[in-house]
C-alpha atoms as a PDB file:
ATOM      1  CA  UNK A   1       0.000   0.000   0.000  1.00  0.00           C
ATOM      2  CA  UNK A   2       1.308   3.131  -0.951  1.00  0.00           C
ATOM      3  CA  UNK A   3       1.669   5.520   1.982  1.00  0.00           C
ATOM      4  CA  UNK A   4       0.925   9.710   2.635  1.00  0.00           C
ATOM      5  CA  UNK A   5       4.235  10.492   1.865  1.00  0.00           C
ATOM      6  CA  UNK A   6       5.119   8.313  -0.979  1.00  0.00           C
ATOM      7  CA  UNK A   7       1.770   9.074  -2.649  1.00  0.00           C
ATOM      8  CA  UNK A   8       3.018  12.623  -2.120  1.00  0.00           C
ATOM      9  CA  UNK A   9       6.495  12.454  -3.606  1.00  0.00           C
ATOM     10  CA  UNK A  10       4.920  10.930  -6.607  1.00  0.00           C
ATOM     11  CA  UNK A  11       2.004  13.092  -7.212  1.00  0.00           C
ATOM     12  CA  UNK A  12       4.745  16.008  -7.297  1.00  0.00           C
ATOM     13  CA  UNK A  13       6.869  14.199  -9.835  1.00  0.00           C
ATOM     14  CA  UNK A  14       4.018  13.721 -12.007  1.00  0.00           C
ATOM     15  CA  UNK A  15       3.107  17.450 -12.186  1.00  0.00           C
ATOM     16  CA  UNK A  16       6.480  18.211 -13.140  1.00  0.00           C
ATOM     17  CA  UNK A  17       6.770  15.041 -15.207  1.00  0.00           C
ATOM     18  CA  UNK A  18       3.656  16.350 -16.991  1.00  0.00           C
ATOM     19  CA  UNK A  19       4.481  20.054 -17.544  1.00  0.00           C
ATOM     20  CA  UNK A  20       7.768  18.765 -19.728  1.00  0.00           C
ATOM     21  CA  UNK A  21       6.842  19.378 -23.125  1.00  0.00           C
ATOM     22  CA  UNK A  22       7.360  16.547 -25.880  1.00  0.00           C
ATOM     23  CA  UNK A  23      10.844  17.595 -27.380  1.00  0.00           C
ATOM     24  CA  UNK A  24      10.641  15.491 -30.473  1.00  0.00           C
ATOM     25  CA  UNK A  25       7.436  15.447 -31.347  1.00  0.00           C
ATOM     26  CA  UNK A  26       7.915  14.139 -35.067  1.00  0.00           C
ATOM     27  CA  UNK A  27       9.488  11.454 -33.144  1.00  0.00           C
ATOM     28  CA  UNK A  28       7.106  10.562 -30.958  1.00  0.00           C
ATOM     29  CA  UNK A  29       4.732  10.262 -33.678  1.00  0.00           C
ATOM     30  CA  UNK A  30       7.036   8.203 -35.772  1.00  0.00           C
ATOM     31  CA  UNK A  31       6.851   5.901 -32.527  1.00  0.00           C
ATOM     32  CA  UNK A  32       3.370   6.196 -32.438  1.00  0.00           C
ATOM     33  CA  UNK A  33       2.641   5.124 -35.644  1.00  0.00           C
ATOM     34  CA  UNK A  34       5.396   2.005 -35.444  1.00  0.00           C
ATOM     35  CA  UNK A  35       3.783   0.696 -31.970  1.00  0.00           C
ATOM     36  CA  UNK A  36       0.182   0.963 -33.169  1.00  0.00           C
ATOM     37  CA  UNK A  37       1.603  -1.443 -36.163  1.00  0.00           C
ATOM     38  CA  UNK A  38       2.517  -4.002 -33.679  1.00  0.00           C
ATOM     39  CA  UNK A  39      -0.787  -3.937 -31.705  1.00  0.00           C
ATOM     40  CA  UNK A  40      -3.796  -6.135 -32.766  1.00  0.00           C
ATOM     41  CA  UNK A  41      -7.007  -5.738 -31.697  1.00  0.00           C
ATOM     42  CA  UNK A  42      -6.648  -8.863 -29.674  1.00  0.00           C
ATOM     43  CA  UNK A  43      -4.347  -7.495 -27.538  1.00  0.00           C
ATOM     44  CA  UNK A  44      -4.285  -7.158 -23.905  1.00  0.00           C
ATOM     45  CA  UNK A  45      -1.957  -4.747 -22.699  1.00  0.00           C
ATOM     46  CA  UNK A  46      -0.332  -3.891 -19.439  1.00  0.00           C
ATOM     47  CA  UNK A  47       1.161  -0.065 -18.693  1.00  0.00           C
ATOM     48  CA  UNK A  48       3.576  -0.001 -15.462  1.00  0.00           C
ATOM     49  CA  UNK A  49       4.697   3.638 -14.799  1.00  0.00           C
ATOM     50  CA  UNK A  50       5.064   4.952 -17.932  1.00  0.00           C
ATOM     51  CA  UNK A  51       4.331   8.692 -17.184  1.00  0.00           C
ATOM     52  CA  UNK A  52       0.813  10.866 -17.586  1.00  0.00           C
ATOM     53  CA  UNK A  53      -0.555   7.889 -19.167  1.00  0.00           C
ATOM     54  CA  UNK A  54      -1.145  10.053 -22.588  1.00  0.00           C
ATOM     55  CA  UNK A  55       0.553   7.806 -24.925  1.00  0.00           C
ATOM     56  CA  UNK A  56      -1.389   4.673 -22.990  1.00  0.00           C
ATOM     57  CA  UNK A  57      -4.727   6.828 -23.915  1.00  0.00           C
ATOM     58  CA  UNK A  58      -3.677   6.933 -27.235  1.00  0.00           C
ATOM     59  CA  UNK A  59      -2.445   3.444 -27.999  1.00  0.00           C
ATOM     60  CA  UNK A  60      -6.198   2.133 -26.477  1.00  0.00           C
ATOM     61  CA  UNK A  61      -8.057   2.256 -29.047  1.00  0.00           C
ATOM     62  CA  UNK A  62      -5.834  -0.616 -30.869  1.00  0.00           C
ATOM     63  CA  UNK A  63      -6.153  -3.130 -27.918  1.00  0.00           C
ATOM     64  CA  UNK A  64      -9.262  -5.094 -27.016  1.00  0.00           C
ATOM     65  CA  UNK A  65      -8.551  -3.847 -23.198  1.00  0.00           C
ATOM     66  CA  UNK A  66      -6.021  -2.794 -20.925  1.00  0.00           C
ATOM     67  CA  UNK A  67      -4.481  -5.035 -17.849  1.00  0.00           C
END
């Protein structure tokens, strides 16, 4: 269970995590694009701490559901 002070920390990093613009973002779509290429429909995907969650959001739509 996560406790006060860890949920704290992390709830912090986020917001910073989060206010970071996308530096390459002709890259990131190039990624994008090559990811959704793997994915099939089919799918069932796990996400482990992989920042805001944006790129999860838009990867969903290619999965049949998220673990």
């Amino acid at each position: 269970m996560l406790r006060d002070a860890d949920a704290q920390f992390w709830n912090r990093a986020a917001r910073k995590y989060a206010a970071d613009p996308i530096t390459d973002l002709t890259g990131y779509e190039r990624t994008l694009a090559r990811t959704r290429g793997l994915l099939r429909s089919s799918d069932i995907v796990m996400e482990l701490g992989c920042g805001t969650g944006t790129t999860t959001l838009k990867l969903a739509p290619f999965i049949s559901r998220p673990y």
